[in-house]
Protein backbone atom coordinates (compact mmCIF):
# COMPACT_ATOMS: atom_id res chain seq x y z
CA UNK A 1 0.00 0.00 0.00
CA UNK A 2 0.92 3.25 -0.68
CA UNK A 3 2.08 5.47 2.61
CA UNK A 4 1.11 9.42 3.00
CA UNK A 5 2.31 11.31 5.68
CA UNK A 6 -0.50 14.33 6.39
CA UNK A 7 1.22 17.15 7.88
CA UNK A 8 -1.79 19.19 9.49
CA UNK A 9 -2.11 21.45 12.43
CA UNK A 10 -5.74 21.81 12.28
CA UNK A 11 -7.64 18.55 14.00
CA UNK A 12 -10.98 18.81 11.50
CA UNK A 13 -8.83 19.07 8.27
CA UNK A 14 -5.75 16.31 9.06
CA UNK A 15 -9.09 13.62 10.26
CA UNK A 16 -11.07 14.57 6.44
CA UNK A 17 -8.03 13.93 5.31
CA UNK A 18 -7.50 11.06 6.44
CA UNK A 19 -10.56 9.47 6.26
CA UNK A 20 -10.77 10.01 2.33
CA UNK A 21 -7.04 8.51 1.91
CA UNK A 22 -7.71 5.43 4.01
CA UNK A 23 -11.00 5.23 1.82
CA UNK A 24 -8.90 5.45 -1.09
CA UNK A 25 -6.80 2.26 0.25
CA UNK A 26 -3.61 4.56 0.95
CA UNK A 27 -2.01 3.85 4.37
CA UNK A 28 -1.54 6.96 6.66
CA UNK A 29 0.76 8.60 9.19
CA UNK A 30 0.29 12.09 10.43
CA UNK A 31 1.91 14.81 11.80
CA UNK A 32 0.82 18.30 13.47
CA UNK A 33 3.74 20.17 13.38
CA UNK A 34 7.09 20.64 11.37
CA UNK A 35 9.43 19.00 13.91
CA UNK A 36 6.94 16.17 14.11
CA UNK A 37 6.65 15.99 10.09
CA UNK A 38 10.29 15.71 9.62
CA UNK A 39 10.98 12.88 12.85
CA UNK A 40 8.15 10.95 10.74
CA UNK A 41 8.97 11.11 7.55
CA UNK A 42 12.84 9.62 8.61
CA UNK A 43 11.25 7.29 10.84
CA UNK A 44 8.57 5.88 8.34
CA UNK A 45 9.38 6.31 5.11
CA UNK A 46 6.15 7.93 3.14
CA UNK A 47 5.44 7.37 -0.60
CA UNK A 48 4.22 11.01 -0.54
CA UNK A 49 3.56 14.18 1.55
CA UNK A 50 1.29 16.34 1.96
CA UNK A 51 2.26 19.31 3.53
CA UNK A 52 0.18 23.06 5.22
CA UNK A 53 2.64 25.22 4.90
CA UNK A 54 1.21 27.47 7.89
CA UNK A 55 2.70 25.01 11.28
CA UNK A 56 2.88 26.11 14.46
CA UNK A 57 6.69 25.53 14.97
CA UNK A 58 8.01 26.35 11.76
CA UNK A 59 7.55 27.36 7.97
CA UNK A 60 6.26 24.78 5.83
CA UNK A 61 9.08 25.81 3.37
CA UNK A 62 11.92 24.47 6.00
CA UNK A 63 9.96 21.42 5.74
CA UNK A 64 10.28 21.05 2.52
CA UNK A 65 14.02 21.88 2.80
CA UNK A 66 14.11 19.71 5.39
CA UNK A 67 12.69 16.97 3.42
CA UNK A 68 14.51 17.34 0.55
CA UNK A 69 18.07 16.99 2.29
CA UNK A 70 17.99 13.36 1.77
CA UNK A 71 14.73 12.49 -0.34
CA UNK A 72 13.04 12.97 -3.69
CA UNK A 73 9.12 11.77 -2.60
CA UNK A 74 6.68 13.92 -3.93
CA UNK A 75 5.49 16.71 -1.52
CA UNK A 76 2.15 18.43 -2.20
CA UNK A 77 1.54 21.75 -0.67
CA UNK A 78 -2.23 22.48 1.06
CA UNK A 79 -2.14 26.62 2.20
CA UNK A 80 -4.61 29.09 2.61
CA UNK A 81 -1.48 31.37 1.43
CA UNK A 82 -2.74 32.03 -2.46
CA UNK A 83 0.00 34.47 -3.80
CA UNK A 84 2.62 33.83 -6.32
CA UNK A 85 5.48 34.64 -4.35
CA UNK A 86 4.20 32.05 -1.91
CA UNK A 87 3.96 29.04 -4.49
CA UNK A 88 6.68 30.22 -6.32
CA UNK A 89 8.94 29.63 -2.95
CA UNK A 90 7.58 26.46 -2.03
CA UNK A 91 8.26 25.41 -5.86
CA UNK A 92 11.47 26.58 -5.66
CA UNK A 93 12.63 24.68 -2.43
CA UNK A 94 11.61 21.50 -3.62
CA UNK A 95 7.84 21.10 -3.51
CA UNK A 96 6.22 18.84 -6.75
CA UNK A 97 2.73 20.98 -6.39
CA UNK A 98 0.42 23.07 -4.48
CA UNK A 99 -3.38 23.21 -3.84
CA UNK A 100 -5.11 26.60 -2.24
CA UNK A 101 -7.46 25.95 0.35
CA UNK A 102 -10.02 25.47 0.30
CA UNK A 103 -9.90 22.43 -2.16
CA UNK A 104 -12.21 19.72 -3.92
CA UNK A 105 -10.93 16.33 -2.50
CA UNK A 106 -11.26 14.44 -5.77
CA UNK A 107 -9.16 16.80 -7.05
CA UNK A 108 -6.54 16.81 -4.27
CA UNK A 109 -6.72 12.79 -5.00
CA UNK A 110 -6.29 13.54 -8.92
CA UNK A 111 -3.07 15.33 -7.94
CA UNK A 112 -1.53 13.28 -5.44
CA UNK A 113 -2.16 9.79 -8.13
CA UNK A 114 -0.38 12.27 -10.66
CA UNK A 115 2.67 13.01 -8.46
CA UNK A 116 3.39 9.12 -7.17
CA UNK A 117 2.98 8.73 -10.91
CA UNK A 118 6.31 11.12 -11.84
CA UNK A 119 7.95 10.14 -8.89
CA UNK A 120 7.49 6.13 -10.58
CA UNK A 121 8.74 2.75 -8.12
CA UNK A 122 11.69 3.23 -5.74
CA UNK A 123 14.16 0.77 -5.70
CA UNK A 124 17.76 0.05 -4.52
CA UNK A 125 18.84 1.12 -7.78
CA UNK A 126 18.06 4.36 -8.11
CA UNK A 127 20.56 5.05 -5.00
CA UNK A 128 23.31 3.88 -7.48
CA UNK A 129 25.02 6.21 -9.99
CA UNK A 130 27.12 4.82 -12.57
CA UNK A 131 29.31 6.42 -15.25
CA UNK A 132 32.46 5.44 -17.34
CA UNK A 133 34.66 7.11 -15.14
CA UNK A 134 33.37 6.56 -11.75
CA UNK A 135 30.61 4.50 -9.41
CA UNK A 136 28.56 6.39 -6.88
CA UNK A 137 26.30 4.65 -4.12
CA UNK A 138 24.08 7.10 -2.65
CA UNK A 139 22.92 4.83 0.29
CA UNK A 140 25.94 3.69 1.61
CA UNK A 141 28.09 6.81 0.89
CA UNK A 142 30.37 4.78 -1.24
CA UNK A 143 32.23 6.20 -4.37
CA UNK A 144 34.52 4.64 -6.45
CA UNK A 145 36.86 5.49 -9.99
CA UNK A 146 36.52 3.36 -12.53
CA UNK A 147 39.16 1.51 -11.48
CA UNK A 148 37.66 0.44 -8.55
CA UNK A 149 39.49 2.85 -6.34
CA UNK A 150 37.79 4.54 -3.67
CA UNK A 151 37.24 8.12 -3.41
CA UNK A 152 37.25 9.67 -0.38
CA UNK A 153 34.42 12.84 -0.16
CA UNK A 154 33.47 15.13 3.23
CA UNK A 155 30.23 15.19 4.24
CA UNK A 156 29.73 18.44 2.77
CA UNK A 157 31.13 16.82 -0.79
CA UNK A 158 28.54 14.41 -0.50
CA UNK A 159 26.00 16.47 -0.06
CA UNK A 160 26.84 19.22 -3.10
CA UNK A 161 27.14 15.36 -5.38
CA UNK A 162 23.86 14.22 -4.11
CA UNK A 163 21.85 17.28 -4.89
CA UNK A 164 22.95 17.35 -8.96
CA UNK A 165 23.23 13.77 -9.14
CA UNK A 166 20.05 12.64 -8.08
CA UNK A 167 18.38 14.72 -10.79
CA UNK A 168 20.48 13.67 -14.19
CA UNK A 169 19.90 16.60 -16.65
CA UNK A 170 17.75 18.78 -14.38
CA UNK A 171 19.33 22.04 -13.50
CA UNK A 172 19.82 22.76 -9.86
CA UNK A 173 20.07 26.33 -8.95
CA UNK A 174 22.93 27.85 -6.71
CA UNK A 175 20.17 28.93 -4.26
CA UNK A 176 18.77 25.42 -4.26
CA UNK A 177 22.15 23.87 -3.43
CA UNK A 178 23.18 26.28 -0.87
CA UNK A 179 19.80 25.76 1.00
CA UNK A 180 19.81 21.84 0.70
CA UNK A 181 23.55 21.51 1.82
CA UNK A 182 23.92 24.50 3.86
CA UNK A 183 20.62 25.64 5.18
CA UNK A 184 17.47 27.85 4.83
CA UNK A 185 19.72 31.19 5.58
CA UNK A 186 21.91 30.39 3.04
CA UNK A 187 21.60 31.64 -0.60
CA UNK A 188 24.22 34.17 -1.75
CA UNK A 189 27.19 32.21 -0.88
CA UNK A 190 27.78 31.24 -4.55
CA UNK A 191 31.68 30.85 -3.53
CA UNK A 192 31.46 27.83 -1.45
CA UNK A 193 29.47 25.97 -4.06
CA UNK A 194 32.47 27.29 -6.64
CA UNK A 195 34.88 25.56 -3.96
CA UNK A 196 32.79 22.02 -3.50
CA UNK A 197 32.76 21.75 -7.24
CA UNK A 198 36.67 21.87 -7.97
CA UNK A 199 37.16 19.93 -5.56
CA UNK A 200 34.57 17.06 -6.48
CA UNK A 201 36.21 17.20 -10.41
CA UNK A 202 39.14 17.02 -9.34
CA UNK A 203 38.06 14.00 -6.99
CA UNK A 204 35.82 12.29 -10.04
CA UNK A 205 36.26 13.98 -13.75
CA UNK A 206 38.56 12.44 -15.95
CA UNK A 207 39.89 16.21 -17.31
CA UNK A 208 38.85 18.28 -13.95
CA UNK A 209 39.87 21.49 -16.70
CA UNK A 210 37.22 20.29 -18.86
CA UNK A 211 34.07 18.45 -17.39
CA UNK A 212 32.59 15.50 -18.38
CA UNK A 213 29.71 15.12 -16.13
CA UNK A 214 29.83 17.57 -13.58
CA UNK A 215 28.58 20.79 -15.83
CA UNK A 216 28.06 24.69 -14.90
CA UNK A 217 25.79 26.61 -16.14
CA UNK A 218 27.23 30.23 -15.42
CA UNK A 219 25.48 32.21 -13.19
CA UNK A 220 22.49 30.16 -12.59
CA UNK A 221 23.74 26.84 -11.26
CA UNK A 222 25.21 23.31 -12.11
CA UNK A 223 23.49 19.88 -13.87
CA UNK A 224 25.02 16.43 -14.32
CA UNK A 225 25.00 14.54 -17.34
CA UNK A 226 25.28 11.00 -16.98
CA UNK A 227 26.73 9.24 -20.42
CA UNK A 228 24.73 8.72 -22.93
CA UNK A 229 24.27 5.24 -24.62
């Protein structure tokens, strides 16, 4: 069965919610507040989120920051908030859609089917990255030349890698990389992400000078681009 965490302050809406999903056959968790959403969402594992953005202990945004530290599941926004600048932040820090309240449930439904749809099956595999010049294992923190030499990376390396990585050919902005590795308060600090990424070419490119995989696009952010057949 399919597992949604509901992250809800408000009693009446997180139980509606709930009772259409389990009518729906999807399993359900739930959590009131942003510290709570996060501890759950480690701890259990969801297929999907769906997220109020207004919590009592933080921004729904963190959460989605939060979230997207270390996973890709589909997060779907429920706010009262209607303006642009509101969706267009929640977009931006990771969030796959977002619904104004008041909402129709079938549609809410419709949307939630569509995301778990993009997001397709997780497996063990899709934690593995594998190029000509080097092997990458996402869940065990494992990386390796093509030699079969390990690679040593920081923490911080491995974070920088596992933001670009985990979206082959998707650019990922300099703001979104600062706030995943760094934090919410970071954004500007374009210089450290400059740093991270000579060092990881130097670590993993076969010509550091002239990248194979590890691409910038000036100004805006970086993408990798996994070989193609």
């Amino acid at each position: 069965m399919t597992l949604v965490l509901v992250v809800e302050d408000e009693p009446q809406i997180s139980r509606a919610l709930v009772i259409n999903l389990k009518a729906r056959d999807y399993e359900v968790v739930t959590a009131g507040s942003g510290r709570d959403a996060l501890e759950t969402a480690a701890r259990e594992k969801p297929d999907a989120v769906l997220l109020d953005l207004g919590l009592p202990d933080m921004d729904g945004v963190d959460v989605v920051r939060g979230l997207r530290g270390w996973t890709a599941v589909p997060i779907l926004i429920l706010s009262v908030r209607d303006t642009e600048r509101d969706k267009v932040d929640a977009l931006d820090a990771g969030a796959d859609d977002y619904v104004t309240k008041p909402f129709g449930i079938d549609e809410l439904l419709a949307r939630l089917r569509a995301a778990l749809r993009r997001a397709g099956p997780h497996d063990a595999e899709d934690a593995v990255v594998e190029t000509a010049h080097f092997r990458l294992d996402l869940t065990d923190r494992r990386a390796e030349l093509g030699d079969g030499s390990a690679v040593h990376l920081t923490p911080t390396e491995w974070g920088v890698l596992e933001a670009i990585v985990s979206h082959p050919g998707r650019l990922v902005t300099q703001r979104q990389l600062l706030q995943q590795v760094w934090g919410p308060e970071y954004g500007e600090e374009t210089n450290y992400l400059r740093v991270y990424m000579a060092q990881l070419r130097r670590k993993l490119e076969p010509d550091p000078s002239r990248p194979r995989y590890l691409h910038t696009e000036p100004g805006i952010g970086y993408r990798f681009l996994p070989d193609t057949p």
